[in-house]
C-alpha atoms as a PDB file:
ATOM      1  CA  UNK A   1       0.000   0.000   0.000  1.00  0.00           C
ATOM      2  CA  UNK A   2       1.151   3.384  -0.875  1.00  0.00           C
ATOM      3  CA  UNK A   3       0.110   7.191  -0.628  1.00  0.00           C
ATOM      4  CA  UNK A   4      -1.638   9.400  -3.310  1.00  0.00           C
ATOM      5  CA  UNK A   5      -1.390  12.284  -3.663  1.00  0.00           C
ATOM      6  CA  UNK A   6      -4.635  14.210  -4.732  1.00  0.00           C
ATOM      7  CA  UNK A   7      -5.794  17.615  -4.720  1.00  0.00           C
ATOM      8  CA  UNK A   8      -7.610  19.442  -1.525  1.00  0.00           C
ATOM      9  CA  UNK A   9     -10.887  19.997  -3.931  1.00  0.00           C
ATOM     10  CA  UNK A  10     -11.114  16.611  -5.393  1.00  0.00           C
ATOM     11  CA  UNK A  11     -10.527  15.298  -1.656  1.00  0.00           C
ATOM     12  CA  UNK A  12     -13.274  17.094  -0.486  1.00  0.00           C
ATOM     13  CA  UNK A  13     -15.383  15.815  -3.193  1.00  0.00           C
ATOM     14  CA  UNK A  14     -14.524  12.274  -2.051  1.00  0.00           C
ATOM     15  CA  UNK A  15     -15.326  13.193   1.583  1.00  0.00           C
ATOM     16  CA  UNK A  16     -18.442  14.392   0.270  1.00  0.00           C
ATOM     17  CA  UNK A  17     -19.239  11.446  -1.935  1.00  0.00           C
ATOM     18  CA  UNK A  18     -17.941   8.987   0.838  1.00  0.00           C
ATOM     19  CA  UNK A  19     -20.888   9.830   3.040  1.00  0.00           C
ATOM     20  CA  UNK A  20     -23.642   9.934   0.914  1.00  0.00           C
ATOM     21  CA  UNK A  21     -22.807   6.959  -0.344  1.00  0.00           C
ATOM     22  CA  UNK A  22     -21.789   5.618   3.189  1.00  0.00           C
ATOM     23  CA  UNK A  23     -18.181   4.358   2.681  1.00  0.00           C
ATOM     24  CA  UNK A  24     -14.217   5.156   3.712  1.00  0.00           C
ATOM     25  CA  UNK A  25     -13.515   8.354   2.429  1.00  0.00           C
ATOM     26  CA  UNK A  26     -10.374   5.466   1.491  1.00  0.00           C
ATOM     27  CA  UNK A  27     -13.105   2.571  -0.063  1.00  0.00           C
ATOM     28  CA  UNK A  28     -14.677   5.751  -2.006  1.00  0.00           C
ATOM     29  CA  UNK A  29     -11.390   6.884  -3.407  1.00  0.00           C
ATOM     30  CA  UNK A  30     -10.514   2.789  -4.109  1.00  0.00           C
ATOM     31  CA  UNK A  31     -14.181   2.519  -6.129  1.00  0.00           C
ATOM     32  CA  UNK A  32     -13.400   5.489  -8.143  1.00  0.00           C
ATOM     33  CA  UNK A  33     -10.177   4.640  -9.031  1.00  0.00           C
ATOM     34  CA  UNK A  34     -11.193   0.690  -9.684  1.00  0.00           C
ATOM     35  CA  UNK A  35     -14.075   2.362 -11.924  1.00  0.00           C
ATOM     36  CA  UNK A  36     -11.943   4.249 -13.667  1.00  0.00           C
ATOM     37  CA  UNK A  37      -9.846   1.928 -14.522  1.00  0.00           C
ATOM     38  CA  UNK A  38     -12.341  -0.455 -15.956  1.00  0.00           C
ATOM     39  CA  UNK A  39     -13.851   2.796 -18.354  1.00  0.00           C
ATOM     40  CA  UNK A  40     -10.263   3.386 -19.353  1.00  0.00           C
ATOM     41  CA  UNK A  41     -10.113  -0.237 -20.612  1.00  0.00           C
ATOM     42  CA  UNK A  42     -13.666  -0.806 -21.807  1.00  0.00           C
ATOM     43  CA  UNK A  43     -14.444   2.597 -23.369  1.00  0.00           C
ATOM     44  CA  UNK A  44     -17.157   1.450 -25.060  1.00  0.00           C
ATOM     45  CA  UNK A  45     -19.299   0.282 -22.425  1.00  0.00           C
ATOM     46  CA  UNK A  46     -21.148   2.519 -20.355  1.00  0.00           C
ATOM     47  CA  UNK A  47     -20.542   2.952 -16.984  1.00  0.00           C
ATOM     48  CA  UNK A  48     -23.963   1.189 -15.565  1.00  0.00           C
ATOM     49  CA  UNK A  49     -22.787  -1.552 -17.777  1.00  0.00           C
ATOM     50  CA  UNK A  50     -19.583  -1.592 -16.194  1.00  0.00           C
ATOM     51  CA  UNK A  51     -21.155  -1.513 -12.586  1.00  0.00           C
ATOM     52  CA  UNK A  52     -23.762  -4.098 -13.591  1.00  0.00           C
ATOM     53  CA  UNK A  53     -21.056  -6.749 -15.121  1.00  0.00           C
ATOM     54  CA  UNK A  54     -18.932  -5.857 -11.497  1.00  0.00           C
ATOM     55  CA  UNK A  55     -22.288  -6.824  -9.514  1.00  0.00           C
ATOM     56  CA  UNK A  56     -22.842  -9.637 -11.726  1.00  0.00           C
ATOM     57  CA  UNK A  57     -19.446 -11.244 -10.938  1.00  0.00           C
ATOM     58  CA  UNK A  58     -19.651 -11.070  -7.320  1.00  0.00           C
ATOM     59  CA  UNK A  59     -22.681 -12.705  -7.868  1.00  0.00           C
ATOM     60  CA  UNK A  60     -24.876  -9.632  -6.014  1.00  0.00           C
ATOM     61  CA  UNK A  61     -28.528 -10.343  -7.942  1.00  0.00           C
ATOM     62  CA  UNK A  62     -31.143  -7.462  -7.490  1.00  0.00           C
ATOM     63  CA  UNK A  63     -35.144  -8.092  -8.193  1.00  0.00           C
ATOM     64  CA  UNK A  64     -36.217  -7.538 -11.733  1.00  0.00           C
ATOM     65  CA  UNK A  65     -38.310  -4.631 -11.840  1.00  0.00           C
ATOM     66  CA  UNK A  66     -39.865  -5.259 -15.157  1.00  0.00           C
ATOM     67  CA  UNK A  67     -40.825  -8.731 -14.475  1.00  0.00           C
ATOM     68  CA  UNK A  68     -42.787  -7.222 -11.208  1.00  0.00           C
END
């Protein structure tokens, strides 16, 4: 593990992020990068898609809406 160094206003937008969506300000930073990774090497997939194929290999399964 190493340090990063980002900017004061992006950290703060982290911070920010990290509570609404109730994580690390560390985990929020780590799912942003990991995100951006996976755009960077599948630019042609949008990034629900991305998210959704993520989901789908940890096996997380949500209620179909459209069947209901």
């Amino acid at each position: 593990m190493g340090i990063v160094k980002i900017d004061d206003e992006l950290h703060e937008q982290i911070r920010r992020a990290s509570a609404v969506m109730c994580r690390s300000i560390n985990a929020q930073a780590e799912y942003w990068v990991k995100l951006g990774m996976l755009a960077e090497a599948n630019p042609t997939l949008p990034l629900g898609d991305i998210v959704r194929m993520q989901l789908a290999a940890a096996d997380v399964r949500f209620p179909d809406l459209a069947a209901a």
